[in-house]
C-alpha atoms as a PDB file:
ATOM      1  CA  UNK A   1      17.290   1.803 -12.589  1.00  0.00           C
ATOM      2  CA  UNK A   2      19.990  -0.269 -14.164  1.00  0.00           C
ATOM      3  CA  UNK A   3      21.722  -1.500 -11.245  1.00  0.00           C
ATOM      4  CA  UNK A   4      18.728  -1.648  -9.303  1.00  0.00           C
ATOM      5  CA  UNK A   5      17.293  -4.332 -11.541  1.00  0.00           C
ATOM      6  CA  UNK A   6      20.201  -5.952 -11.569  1.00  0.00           C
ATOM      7  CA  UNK A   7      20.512  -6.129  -7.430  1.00  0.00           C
ATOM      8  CA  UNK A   8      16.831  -7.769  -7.780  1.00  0.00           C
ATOM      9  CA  UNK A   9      18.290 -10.295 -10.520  1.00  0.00           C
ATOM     10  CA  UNK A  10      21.080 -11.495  -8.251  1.00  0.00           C
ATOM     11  CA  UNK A  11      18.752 -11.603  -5.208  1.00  0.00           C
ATOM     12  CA  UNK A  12      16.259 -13.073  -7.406  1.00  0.00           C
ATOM     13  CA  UNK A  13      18.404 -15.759  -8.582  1.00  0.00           C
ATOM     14  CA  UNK A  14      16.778 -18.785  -7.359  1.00  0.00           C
ATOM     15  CA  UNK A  15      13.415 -17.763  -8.041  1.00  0.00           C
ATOM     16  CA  UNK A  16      14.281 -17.397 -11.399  1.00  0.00           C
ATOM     17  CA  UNK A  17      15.925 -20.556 -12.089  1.00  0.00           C
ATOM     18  CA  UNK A  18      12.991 -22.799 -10.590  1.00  0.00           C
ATOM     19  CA  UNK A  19      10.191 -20.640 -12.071  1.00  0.00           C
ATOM     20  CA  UNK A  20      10.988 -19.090 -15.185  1.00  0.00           C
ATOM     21  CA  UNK A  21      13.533 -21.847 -15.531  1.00  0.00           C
ATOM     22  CA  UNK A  22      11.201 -24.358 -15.354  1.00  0.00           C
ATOM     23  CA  UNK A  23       8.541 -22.548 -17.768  1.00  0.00           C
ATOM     24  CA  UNK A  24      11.683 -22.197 -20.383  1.00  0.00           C
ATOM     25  CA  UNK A  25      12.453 -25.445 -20.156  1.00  0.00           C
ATOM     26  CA  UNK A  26       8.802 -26.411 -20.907  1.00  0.00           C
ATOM     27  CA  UNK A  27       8.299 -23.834 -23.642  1.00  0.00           C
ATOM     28  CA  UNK A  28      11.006 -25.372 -25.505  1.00  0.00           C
ATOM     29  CA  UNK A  29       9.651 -28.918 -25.339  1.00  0.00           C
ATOM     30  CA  UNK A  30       6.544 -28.195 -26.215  1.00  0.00           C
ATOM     31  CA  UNK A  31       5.164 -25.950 -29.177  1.00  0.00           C
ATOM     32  CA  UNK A  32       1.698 -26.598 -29.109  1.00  0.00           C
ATOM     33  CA  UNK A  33      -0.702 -25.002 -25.920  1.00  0.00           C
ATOM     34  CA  UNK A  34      -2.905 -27.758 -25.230  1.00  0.00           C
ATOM     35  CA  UNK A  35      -4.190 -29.358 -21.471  1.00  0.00           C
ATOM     36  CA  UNK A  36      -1.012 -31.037 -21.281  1.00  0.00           C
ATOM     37  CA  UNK A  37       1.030 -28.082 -21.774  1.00  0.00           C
ATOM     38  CA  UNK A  38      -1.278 -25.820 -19.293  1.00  0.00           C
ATOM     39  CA  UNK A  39      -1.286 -28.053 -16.586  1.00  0.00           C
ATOM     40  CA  UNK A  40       2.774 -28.605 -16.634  1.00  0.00           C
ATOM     41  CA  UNK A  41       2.351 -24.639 -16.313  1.00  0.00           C
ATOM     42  CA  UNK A  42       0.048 -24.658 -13.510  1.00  0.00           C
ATOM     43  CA  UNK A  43       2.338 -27.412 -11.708  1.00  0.00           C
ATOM     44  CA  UNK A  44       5.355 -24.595 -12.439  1.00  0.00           C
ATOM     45  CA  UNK A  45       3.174 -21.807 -10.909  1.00  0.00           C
ATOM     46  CA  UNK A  46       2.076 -23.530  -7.701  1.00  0.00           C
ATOM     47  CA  UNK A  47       5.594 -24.934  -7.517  1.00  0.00           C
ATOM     48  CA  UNK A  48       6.805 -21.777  -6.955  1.00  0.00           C
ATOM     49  CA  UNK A  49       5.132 -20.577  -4.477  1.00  0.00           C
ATOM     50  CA  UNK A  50       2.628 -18.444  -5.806  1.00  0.00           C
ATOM     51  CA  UNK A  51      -0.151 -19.616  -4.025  1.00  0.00           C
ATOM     52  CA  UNK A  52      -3.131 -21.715  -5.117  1.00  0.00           C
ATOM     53  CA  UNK A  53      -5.200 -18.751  -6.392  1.00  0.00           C
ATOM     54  CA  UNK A  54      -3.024 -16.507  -7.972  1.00  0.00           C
ATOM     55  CA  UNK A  55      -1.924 -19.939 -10.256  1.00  0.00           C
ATOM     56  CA  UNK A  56      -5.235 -20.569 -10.717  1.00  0.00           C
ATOM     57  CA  UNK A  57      -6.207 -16.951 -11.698  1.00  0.00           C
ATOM     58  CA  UNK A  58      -3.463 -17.061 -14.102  1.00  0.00           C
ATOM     59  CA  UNK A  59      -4.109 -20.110 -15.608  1.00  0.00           C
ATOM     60  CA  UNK A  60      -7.767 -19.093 -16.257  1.00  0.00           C
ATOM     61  CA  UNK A  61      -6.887 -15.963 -18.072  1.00  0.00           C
ATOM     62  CA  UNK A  62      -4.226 -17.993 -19.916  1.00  0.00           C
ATOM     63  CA  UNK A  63      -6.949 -20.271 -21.264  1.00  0.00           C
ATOM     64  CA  UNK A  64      -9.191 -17.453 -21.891  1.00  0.00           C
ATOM     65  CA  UNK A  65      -6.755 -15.777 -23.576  1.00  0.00           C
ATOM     66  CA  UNK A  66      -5.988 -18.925 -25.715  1.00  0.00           C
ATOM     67  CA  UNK A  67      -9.303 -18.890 -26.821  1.00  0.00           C
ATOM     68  CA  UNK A  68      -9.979 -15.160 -27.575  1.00  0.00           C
ATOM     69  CA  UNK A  69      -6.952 -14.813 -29.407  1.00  0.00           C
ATOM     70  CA  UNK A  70      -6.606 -18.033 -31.469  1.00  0.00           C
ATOM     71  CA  UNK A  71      -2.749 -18.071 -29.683  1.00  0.00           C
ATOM     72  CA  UNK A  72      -1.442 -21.571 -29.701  1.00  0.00           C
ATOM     73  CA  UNK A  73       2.297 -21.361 -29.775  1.00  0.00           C
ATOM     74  CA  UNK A  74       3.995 -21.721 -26.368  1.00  0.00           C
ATOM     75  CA  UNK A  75       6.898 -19.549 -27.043  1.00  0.00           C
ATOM     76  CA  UNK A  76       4.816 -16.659 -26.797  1.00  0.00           C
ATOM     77  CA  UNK A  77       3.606 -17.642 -23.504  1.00  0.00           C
ATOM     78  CA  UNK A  78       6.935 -15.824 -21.401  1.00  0.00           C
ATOM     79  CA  UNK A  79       5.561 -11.697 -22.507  1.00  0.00           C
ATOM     80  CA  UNK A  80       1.899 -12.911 -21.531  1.00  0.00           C
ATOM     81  CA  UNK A  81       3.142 -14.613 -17.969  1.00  0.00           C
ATOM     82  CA  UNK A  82       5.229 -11.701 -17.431  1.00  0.00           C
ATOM     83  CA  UNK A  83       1.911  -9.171 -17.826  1.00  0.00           C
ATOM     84  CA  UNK A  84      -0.374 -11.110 -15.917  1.00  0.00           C
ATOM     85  CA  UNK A  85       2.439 -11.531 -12.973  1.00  0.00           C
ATOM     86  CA  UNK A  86       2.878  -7.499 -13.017  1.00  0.00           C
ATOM     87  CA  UNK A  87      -0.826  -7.366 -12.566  1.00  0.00           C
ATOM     88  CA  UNK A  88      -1.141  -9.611 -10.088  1.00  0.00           C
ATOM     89  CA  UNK A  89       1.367  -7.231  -8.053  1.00  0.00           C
ATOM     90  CA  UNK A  90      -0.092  -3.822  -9.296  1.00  0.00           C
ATOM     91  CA  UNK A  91      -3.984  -5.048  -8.530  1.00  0.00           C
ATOM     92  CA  UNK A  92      -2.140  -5.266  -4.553  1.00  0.00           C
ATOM     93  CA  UNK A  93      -2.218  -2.917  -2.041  1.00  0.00           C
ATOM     94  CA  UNK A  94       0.231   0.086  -3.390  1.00  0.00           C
ATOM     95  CA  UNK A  95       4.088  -0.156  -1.300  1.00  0.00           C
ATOM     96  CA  UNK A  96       5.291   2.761  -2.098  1.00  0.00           C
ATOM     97  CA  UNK A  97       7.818   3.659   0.262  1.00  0.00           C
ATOM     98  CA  UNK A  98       7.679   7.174   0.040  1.00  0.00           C
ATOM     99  CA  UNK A  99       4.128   7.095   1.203  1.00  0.00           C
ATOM    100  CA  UNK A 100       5.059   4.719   4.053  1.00  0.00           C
ATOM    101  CA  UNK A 101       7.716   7.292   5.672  1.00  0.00           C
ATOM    102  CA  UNK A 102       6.181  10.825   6.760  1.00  0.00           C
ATOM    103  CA  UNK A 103       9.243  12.928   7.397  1.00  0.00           C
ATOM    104  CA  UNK A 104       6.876  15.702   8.966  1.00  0.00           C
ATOM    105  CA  UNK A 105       5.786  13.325  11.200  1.00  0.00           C
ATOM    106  CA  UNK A 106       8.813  13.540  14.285  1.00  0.00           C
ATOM    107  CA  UNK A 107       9.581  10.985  15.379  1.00  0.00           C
ATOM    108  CA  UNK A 108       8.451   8.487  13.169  1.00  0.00           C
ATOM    109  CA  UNK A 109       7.854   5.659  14.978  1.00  0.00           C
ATOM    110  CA  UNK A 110       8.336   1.921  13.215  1.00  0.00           C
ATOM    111  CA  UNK A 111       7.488  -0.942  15.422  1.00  0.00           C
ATOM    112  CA  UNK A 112       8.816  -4.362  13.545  1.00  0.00           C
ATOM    113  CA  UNK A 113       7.457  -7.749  14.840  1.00  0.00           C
ATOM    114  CA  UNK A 114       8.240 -11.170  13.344  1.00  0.00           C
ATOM    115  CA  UNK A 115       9.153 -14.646  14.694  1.00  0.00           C
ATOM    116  CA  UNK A 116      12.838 -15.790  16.047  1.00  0.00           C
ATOM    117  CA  UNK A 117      14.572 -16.381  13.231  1.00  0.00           C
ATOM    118  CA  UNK A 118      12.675 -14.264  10.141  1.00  0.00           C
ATOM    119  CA  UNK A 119      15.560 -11.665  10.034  1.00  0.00           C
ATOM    120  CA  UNK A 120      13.517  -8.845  12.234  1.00  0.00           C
ATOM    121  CA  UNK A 121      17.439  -7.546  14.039  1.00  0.00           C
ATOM    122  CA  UNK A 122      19.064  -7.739  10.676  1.00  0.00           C
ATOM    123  CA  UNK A 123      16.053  -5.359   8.911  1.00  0.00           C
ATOM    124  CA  UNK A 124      16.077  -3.347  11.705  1.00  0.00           C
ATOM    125  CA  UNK A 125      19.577  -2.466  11.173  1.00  0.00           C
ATOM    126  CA  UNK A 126      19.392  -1.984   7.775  1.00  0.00           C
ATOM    127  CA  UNK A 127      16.379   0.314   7.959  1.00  0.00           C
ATOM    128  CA  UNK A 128      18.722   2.045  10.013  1.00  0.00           C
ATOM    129  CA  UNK A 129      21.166   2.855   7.915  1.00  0.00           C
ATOM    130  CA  UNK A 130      18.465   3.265   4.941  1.00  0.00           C
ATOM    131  CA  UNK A 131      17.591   6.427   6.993  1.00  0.00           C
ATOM    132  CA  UNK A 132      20.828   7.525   8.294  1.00  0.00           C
ATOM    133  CA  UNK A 133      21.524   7.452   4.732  1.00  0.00           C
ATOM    134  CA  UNK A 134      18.957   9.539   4.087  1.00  0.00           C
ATOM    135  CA  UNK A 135      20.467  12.268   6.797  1.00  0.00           C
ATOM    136  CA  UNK A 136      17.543  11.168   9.331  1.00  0.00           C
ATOM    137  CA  UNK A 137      18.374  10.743  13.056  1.00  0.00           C
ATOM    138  CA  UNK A 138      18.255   7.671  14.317  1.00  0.00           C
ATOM    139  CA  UNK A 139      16.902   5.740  17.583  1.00  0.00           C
ATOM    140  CA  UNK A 140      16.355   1.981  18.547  1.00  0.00           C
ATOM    141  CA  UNK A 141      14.329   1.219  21.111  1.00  0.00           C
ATOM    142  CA  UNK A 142      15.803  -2.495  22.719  1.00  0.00           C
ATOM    143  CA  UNK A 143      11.914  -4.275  23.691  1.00  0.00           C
ATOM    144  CA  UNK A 144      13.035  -7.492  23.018  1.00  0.00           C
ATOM    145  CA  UNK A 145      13.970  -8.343  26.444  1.00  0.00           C
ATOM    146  CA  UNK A 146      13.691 -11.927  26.765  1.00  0.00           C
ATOM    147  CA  UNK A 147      16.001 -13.088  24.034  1.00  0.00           C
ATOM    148  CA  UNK A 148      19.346 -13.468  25.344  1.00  0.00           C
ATOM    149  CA  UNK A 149      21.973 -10.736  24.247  1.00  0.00           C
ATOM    150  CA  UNK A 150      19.150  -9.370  21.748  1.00  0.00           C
ATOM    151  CA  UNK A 151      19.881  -5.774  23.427  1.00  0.00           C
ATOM    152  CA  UNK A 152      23.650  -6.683  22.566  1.00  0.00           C
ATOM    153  CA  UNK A 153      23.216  -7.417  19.347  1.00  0.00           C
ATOM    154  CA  UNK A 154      20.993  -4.242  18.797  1.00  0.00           C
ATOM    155  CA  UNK A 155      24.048  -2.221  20.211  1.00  0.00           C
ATOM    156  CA  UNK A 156      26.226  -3.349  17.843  1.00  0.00           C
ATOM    157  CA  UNK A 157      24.260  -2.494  14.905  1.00  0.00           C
ATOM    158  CA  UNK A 158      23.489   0.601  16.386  1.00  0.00           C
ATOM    159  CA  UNK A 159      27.150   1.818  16.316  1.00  0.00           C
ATOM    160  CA  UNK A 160      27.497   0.855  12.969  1.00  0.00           C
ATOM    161  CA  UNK A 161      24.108   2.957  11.501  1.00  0.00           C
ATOM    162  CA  UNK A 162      25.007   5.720  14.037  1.00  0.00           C
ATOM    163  CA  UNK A 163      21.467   5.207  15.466  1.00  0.00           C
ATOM    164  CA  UNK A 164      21.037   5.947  19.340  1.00  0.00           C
ATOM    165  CA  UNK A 165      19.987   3.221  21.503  1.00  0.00           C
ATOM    166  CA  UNK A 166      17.229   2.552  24.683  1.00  0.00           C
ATOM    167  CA  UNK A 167      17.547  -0.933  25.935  1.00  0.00           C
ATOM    168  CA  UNK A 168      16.748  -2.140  29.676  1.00  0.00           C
ATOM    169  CA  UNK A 169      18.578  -5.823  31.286  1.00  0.00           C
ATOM    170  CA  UNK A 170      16.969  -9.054  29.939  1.00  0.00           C
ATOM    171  CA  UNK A 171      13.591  -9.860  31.964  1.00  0.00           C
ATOM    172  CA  UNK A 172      12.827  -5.820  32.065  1.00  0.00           C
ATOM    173  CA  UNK A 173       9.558  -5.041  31.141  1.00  0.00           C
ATOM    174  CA  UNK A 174       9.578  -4.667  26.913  1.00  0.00           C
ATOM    175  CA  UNK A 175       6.469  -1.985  27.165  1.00  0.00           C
ATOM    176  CA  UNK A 176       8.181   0.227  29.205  1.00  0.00           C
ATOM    177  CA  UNK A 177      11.630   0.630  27.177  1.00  0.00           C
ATOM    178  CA  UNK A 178       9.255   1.356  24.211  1.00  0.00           C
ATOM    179  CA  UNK A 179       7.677   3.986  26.530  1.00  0.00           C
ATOM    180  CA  UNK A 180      11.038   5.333  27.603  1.00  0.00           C
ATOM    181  CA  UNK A 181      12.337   5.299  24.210  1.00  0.00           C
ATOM    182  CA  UNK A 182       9.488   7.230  22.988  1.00  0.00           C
ATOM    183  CA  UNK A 183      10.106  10.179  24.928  1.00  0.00           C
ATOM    184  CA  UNK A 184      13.756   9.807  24.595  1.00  0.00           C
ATOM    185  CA  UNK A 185      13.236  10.121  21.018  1.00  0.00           C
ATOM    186  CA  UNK A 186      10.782  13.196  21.636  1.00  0.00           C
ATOM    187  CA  UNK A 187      13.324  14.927  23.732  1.00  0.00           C
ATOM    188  CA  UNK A 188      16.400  14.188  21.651  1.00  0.00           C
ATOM    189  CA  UNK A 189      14.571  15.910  18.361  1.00  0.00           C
ATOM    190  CA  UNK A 190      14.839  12.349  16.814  1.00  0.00           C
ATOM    191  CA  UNK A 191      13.848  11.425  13.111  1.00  0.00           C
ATOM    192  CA  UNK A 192      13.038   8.000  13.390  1.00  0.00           C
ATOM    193  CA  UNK A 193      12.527   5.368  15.995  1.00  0.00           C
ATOM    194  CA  UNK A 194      12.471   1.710  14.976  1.00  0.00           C
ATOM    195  CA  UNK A 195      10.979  -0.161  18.161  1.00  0.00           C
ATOM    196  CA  UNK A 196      12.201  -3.890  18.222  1.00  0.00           C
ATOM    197  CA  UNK A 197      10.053  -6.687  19.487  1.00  0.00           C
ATOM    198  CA  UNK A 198      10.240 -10.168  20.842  1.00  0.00           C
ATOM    199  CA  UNK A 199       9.658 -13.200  18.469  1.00  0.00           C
ATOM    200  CA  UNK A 200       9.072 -16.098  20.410  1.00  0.00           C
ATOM    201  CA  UNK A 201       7.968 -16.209  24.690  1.00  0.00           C
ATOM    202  CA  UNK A 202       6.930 -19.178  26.301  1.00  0.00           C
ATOM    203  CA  UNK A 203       3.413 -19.713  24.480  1.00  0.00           C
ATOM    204  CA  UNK A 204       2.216 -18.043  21.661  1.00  0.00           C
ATOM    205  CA  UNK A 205      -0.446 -15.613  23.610  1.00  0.00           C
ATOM    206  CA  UNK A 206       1.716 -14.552  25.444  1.00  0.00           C
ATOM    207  CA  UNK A 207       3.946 -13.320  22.678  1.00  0.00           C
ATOM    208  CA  UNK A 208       1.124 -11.740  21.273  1.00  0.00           C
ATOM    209  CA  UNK A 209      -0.410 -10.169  24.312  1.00  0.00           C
ATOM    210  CA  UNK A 210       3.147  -8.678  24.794  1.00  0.00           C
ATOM    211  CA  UNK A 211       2.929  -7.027  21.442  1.00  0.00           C
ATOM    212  CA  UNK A 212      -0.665  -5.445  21.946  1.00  0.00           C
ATOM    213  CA  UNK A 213       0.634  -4.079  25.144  1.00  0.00           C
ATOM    214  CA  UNK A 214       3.672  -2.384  23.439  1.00  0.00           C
ATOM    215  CA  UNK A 215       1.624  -0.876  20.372  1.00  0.00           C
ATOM    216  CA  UNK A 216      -0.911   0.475  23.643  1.00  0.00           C
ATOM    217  CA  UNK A 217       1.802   2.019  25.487  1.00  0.00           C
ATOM    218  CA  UNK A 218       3.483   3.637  21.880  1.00  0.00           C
ATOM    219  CA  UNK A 219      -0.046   5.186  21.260  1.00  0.00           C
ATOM    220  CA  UNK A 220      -0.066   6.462  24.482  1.00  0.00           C
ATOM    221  CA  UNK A 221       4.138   7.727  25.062  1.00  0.00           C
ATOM    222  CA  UNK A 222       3.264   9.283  21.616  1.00  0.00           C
ATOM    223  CA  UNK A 223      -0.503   9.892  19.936  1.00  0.00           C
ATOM    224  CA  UNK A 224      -1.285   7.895  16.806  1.00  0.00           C
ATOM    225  CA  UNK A 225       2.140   6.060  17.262  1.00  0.00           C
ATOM    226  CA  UNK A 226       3.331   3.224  15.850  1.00  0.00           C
ATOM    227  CA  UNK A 227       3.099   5.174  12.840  1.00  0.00           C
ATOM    228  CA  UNK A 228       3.655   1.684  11.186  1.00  0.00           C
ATOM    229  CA  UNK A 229       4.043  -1.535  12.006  1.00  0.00           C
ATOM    230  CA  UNK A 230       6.145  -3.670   9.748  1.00  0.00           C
ATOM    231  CA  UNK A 231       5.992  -7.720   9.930  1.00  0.00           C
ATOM    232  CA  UNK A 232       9.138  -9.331   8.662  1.00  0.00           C
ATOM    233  CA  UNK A 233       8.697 -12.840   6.848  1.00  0.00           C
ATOM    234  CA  UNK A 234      11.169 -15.759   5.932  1.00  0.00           C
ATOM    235  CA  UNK A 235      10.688 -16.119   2.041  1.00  0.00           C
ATOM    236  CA  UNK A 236      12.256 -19.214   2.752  1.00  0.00           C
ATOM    237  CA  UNK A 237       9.116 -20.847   4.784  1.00  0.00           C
ATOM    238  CA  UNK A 238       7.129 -20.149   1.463  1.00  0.00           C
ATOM    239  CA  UNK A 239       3.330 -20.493   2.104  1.00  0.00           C
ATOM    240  CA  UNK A 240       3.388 -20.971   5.691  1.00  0.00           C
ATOM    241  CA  UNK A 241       4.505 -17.056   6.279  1.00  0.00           C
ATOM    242  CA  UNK A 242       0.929 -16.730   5.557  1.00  0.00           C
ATOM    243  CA  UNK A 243       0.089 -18.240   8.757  1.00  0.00           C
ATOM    244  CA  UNK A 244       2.578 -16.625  10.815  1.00  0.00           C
ATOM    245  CA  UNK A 245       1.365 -13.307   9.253  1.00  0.00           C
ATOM    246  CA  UNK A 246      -2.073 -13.747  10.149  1.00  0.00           C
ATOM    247  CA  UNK A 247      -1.293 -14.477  13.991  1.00  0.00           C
ATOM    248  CA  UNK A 248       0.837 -11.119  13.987  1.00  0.00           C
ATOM    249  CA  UNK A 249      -1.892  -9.303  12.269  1.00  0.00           C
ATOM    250  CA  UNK A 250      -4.706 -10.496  14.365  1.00  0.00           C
ATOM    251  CA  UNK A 251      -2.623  -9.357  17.279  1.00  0.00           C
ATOM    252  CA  UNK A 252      -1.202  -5.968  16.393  1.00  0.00           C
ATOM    253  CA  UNK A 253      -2.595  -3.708  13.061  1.00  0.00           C
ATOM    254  CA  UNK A 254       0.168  -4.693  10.840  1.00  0.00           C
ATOM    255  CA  UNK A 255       0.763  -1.905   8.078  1.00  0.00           C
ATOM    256  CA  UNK A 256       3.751  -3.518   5.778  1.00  0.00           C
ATOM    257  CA  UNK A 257       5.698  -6.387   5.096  1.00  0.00           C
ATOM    258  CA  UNK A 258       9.346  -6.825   5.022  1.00  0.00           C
ATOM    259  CA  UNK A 259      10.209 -10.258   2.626  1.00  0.00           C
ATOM    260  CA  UNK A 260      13.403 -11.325   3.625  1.00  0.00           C
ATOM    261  CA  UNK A 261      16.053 -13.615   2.469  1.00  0.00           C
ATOM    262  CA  UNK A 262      14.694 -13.935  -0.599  1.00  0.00           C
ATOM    263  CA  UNK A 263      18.460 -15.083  -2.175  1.00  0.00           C
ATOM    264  CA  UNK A 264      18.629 -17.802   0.076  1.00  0.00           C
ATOM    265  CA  UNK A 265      15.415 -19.372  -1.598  1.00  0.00           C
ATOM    266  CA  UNK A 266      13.176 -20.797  -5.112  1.00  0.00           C
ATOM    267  CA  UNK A 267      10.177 -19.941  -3.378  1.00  0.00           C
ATOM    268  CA  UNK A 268      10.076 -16.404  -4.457  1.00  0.00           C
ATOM    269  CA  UNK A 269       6.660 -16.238  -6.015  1.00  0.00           C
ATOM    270  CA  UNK A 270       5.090 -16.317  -2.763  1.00  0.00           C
ATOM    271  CA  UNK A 271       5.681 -11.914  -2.207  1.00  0.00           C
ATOM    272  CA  UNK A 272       2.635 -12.695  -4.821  1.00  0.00           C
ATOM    273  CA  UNK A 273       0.431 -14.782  -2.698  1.00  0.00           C
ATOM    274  CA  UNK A 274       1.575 -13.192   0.768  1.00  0.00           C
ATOM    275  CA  UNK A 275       0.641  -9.759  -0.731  1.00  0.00           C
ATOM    276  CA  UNK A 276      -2.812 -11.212  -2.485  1.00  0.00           C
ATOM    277  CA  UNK A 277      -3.636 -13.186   1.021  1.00  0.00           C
ATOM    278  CA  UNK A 278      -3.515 -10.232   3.534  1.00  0.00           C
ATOM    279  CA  UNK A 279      -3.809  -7.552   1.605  1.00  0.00           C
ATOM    280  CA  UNK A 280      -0.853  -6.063   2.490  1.00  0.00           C
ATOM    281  CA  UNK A 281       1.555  -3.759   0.791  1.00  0.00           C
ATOM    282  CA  UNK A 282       5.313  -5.451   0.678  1.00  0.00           C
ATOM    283  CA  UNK A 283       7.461  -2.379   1.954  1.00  0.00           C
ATOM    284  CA  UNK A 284      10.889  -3.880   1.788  1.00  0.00           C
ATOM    285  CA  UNK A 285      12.473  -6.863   0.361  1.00  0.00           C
ATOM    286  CA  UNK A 286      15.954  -8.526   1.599  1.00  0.00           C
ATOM    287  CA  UNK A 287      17.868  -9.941  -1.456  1.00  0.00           C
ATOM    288  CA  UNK A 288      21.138 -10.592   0.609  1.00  0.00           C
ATOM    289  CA  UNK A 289      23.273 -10.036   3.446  1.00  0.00           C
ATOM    290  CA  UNK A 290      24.534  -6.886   3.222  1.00  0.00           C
ATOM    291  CA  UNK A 291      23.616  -3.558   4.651  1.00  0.00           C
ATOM    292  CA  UNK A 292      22.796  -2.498   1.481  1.00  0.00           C
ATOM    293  CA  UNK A 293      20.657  -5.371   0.659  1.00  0.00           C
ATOM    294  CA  UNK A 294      17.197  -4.429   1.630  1.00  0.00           C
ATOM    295  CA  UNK A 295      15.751  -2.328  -0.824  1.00  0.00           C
ATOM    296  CA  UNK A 296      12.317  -0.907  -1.529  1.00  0.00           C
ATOM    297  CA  UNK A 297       9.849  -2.966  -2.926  1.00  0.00           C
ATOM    298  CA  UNK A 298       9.100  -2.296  -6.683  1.00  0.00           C
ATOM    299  CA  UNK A 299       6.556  -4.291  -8.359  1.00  0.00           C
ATOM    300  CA  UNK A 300       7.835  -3.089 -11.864  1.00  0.00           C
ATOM    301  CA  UNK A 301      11.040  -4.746 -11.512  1.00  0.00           C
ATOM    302  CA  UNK A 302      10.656  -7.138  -9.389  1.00  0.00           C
ATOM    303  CA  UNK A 303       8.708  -9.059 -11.873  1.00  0.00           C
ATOM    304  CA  UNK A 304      11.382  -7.828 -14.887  1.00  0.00           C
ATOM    305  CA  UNK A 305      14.225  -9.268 -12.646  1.00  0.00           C
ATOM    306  CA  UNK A 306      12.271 -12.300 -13.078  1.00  0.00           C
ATOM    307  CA  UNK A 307      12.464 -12.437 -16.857  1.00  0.00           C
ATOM    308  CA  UNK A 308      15.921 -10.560 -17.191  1.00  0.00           C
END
């Protein structure tokens, strides 16, 4: 557990600084909790990313707390943030990974959608190697056939997990590689196959009619497949993710989140508000760019890599 708190710590780095930073910084200026001092902690909050509601849920169970408990020195204020943010995460929908994967379930078939850019070729391969790890045989299944060289890429990173590989030329029709790689992966007595989408066509419903048409033609290649559907998100966009995650799920029945690059940003706090907003259980969270940088999502120590 040690060294896995201390992965989320480094990833976590940024967050840290410009949220719990900030509320040290403000602790130690200030002894008394009055309005001044709650609303410099509500400015902190939604600074960070945490979304208008969860601050303001906070903030109102600060003040009631403040009241109830006669509590008016702002030093103690770090242990009650740091129980109200693990609640905020535990009242979510549960991520457990373990539940997520069904090893009797053969194969397993993970579809992962996301926009150009969000880090969806770089999660696939390390989801890859998270189950070749694991002893599982591996497949990718090459749909994103209008990106140029995104089959390439996906060969390269399949060499390196040790993962088989279904692609088609660029311009091929994406539906039917996923159909070809889903009875590849049948016949081949495969583990898991990780299905790989497009992120951006020429309009937007297009892109989205595209997906609907490749989770149709999974459930048919293979009944009650795509056993999940993970959407990956740019922590670094912050609150618009949201957005983005709400045209994906409208479009396809999005099961899990993948939060990545969540080094490479301050605006860590908003795994609480994307998680609160669609309900959705964060599966996996990128804290670097390594292979062995995506790791599980924990809410227990994610929010004690916060305060560590």
């Amino acid at each position: 557990m040690a060294s896995l708190i201390s992965k989320f710590k480094k990833g976590l780095a940024k967050t840290r600084e410009g949220f719990v930073g900030e509320i040290t910084k403000l602790v130690k200026s200030n002894y008394e909790v009055d309005d001044e001092f709650i609303e410099g902690i509500e400015e902190i909050l939604i600074g960070s990313d945490l979304g208008v509601d969860t601050s303001m849920k906070i903030i109102e169970n600060l003040q009631d707390y403040v009241v109830r408990s006669g509590f008016d020195q702002s030093h103690e204020l770090i242990d009650f943030l740091k129980s109200q943010l693990s609640a905020q995460l535990e009242a979510g929908p549960e991520s457990n990974v373990d539940q997520f994967f069904n090893p009797e379930t053969k194969p397993f078939v993970i579809m992962v959608v996301g926009v150009n850019g969000a880090g969806k070729t770089t999660t696939i391969a390390k989801l890859a190697k998270i189950f070749d790890d694991a002893g599982k045989k591996v497949m990718l299944a090459a749909a994103d056939t209008f990106r140029a060289a995104a089959s390439e890429q996906l060969q390269i990173w399949a060499e390196r997990t040790n993962a088989s590989l279904v692609s088609a030329g660029q311009g091929n029709d994406p539906a039917a590689v996923a159909f070809d790689a889903s009875k590849a992966a049948l016949a081949r007595d495969v583990d898991v196959l990780i299905v790989d989408t497009a992120g951006r066509l020429h309009t937007k419903i297009n892109l989205m009619e595209e997906l609907k048409k490749i989770h149709r033609v999974l459930g048919k290649a293979l009944e009650s497949s795509p056993h999940e559907v993970l959407l990956v998100l740019d922590a670094t966009t912050g609150q618009n993710a949201i957005s983005q995650a709400r045209q994906f799920r409208e479009a396809v029945d999005v099961t899990g989140l993948v939060i990545t690059k969540l080094d490479g940003t301050a605006k860590g706090g908003m795994v609480f508000s994307v998680q609160k907003e669609l309900g959705l259980p964060v599966r996996f969270i990128g804290l670097g760019e390594s292979m062995d940088d995506l790791k599980p999502f924990d809410a227990a120590t994610f929010v004690e890599a916060l305060f560590v």
